[in-house]
Protein backbone atom coordinates (compact mmCIF):
# COMPACT_ATOMS: atom_id res chain seq x y z
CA UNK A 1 -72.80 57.13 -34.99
CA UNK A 2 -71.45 56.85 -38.59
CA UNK A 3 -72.61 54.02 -40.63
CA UNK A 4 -69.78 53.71 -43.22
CA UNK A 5 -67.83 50.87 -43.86
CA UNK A 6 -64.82 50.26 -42.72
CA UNK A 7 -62.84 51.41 -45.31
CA UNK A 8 -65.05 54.55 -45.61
CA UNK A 9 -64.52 54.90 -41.72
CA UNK A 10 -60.99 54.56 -42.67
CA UNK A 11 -60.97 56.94 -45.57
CA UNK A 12 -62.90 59.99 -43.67
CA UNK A 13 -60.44 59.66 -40.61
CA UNK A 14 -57.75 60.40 -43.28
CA UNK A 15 -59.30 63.35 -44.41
CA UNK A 16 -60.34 64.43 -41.23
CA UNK A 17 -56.69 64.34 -40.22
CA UNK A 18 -55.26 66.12 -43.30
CA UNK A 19 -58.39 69.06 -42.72
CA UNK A 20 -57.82 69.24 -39.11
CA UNK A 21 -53.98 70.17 -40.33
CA UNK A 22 -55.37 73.14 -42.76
CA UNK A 23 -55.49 76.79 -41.74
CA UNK A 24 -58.89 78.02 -41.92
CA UNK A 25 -58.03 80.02 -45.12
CA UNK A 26 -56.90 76.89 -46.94
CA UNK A 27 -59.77 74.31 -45.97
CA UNK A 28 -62.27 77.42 -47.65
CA UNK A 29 -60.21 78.02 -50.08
CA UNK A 30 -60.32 73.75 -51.04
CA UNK A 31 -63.90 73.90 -50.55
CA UNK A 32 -63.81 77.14 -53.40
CA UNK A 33 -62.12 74.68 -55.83
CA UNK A 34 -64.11 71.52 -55.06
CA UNK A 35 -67.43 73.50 -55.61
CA UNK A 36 -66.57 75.03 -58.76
CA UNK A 37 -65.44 72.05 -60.07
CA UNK A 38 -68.68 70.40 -59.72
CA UNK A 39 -70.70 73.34 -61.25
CA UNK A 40 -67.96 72.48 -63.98
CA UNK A 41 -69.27 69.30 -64.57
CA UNK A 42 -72.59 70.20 -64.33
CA UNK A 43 -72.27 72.29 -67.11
CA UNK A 44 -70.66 69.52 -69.51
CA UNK A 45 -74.12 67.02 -68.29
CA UNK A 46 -76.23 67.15 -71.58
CA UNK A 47 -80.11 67.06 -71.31
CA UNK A 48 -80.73 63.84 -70.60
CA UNK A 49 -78.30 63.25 -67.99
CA UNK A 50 -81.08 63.40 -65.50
CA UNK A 51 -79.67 61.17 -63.07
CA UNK A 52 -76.19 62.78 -62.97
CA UNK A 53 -78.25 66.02 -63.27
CA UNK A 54 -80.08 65.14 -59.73
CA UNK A 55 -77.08 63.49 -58.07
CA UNK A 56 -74.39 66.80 -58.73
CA UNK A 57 -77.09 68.99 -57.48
CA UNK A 58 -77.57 66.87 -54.30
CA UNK A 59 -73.65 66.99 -53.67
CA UNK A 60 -73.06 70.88 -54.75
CA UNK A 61 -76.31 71.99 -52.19
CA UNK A 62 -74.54 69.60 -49.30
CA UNK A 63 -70.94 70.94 -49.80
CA UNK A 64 -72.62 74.52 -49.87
CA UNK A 65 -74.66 73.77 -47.24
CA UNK A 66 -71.67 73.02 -45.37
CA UNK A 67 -69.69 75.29 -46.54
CA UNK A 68 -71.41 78.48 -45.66
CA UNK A 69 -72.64 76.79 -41.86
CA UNK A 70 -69.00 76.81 -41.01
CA UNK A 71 -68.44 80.31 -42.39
CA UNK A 72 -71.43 81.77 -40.47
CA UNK A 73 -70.48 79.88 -37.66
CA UNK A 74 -66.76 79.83 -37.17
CA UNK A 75 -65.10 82.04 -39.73
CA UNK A 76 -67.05 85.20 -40.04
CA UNK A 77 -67.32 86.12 -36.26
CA UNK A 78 -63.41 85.81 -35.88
CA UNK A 79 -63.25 88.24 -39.24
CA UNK A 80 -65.70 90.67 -37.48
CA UNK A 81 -64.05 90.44 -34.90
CA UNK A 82 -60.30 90.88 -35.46
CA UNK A 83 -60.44 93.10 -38.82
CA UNK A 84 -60.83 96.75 -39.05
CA UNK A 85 -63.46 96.56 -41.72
CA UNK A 86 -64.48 93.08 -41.09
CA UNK A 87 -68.47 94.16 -40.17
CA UNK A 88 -68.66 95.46 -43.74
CA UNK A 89 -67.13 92.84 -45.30
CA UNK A 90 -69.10 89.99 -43.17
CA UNK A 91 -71.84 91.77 -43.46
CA UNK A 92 -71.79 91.41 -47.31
CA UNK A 93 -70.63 87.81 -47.39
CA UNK A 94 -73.57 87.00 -45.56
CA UNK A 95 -76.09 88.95 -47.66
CA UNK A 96 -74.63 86.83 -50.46
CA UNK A 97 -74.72 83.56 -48.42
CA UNK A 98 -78.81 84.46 -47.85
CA UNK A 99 -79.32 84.62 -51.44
CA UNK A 100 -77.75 81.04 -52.36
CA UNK A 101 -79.37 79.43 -49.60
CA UNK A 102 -82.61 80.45 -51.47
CA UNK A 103 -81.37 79.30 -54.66
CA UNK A 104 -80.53 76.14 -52.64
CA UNK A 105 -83.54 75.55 -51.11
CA UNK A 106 -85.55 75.89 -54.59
CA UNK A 107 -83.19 73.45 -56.22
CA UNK A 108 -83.60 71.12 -53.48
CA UNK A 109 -87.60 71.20 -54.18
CA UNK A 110 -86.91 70.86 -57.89
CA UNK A 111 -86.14 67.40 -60.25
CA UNK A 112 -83.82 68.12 -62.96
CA UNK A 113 -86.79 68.23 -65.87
CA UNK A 114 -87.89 70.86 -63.94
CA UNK A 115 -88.42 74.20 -65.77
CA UNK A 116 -85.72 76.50 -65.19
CA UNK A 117 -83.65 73.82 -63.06
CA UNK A 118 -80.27 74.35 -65.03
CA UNK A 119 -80.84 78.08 -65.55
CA UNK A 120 -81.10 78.13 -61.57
CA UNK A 121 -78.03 76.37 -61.24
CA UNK A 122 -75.96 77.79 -63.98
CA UNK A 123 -77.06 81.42 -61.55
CA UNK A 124 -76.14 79.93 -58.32
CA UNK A 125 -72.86 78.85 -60.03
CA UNK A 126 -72.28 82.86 -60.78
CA UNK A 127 -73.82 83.84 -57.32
CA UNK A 128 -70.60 81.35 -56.04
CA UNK A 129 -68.08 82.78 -57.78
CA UNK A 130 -68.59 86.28 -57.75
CA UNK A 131 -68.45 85.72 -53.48
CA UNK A 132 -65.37 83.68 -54.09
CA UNK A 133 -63.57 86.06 -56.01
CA UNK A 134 -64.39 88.82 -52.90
CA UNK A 135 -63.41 86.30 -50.27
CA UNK A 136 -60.63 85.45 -51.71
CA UNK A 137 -59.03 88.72 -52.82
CA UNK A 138 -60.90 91.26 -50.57
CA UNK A 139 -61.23 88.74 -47.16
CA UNK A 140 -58.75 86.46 -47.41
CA UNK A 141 -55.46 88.72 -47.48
CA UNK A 142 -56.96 90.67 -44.64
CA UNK A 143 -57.75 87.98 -42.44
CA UNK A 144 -53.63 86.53 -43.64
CA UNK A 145 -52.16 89.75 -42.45
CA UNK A 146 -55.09 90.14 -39.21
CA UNK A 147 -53.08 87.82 -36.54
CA UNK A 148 -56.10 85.28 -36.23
CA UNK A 149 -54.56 81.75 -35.82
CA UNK A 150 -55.33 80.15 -38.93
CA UNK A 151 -54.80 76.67 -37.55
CA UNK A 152 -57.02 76.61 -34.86
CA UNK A 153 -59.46 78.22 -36.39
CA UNK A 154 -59.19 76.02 -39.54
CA UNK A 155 -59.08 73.10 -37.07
CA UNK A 156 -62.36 74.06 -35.54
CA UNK A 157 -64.43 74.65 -38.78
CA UNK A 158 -63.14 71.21 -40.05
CA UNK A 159 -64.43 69.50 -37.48
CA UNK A 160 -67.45 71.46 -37.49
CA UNK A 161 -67.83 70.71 -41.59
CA UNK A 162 -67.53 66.91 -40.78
CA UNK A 163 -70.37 66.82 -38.30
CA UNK A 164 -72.53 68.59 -40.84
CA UNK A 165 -71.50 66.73 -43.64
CA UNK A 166 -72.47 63.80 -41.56
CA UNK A 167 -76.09 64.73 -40.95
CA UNK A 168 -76.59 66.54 -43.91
């Protein structure tokens, strides 16, 4: 059971109803954006801008977290599945996943005066965006022209997201 305020109750129904109305391709696609845009300002945070530092970091590993649960979960198996060379593409995507959830897990261990605590995040920024640019000009088109229904699918993984952003 949630613990949010009212208006926070409020708020999430709201975007629970406007993700449960997103084909799968266009709630991963949001998630793409709203990622890079915090390793965006991440990268404008100057040195001491520990606090900031700690509290981005917290919300970019929870939104990946997230992110790549639902992929795993929900959105891969229907690629493999329904696409001629989906194995080889999944199969890739989730090579890549592995490696960020390392990168995750030692910045989740780390403070932001850490040695090498930017440097790792400033990588795992890269590590995202090279696997966005393949999902979403290798996968993506695929999956657009595959058949899969979108909506369901993009139904199921946004419920999915909101139970693990929820406990996470």
């Amino acid at each position: 059971m949630s613990t949010r305020s009212q208006s926070g109750t409020q708020s999430g129904t709201q975007s629970n109803a406007m993700a449960a109305r997103q084909d799968a391709i266009a709630l991963l696609t949001a998630d793409h954006r709203e990622v890079h845009d915090m390793f965006e300002q991440f990268e404008q945070l100057g040195d001491r801008a520990r606090a900031s530092k700690e509290k981005l970091k917290e919300k970019i590993c929870k939104a990946l977290i997230a992110h790549t649960t639902i992929e795993e979960e929900i959105f891969y198996p229907a690629v493999r599945e329904q696409i001629e060379d989906g194995e080889d593409m999944v199969d890739e995507a989730t090579v890549e996943h592995a490696a960020a959830k390392d990168l995750i897990q030692q910045l989740q261990e780390m403070e932001p005066d850490d040695e090498l605590f930017d440097a790792k995040v400033k990588v795992l920024g890269e590590q995202i965006d090279h696997h966005v640019e393949e999902e979403e000009k290798e996968m993506f088109p695929k999956v657009k022209k595959s058949g899969l229904d979108l909506l369901a699918l993009g139904q199921e993984m946004a419920m999915r997201k909101q139970e693990l952003m929820d406990t996470l």
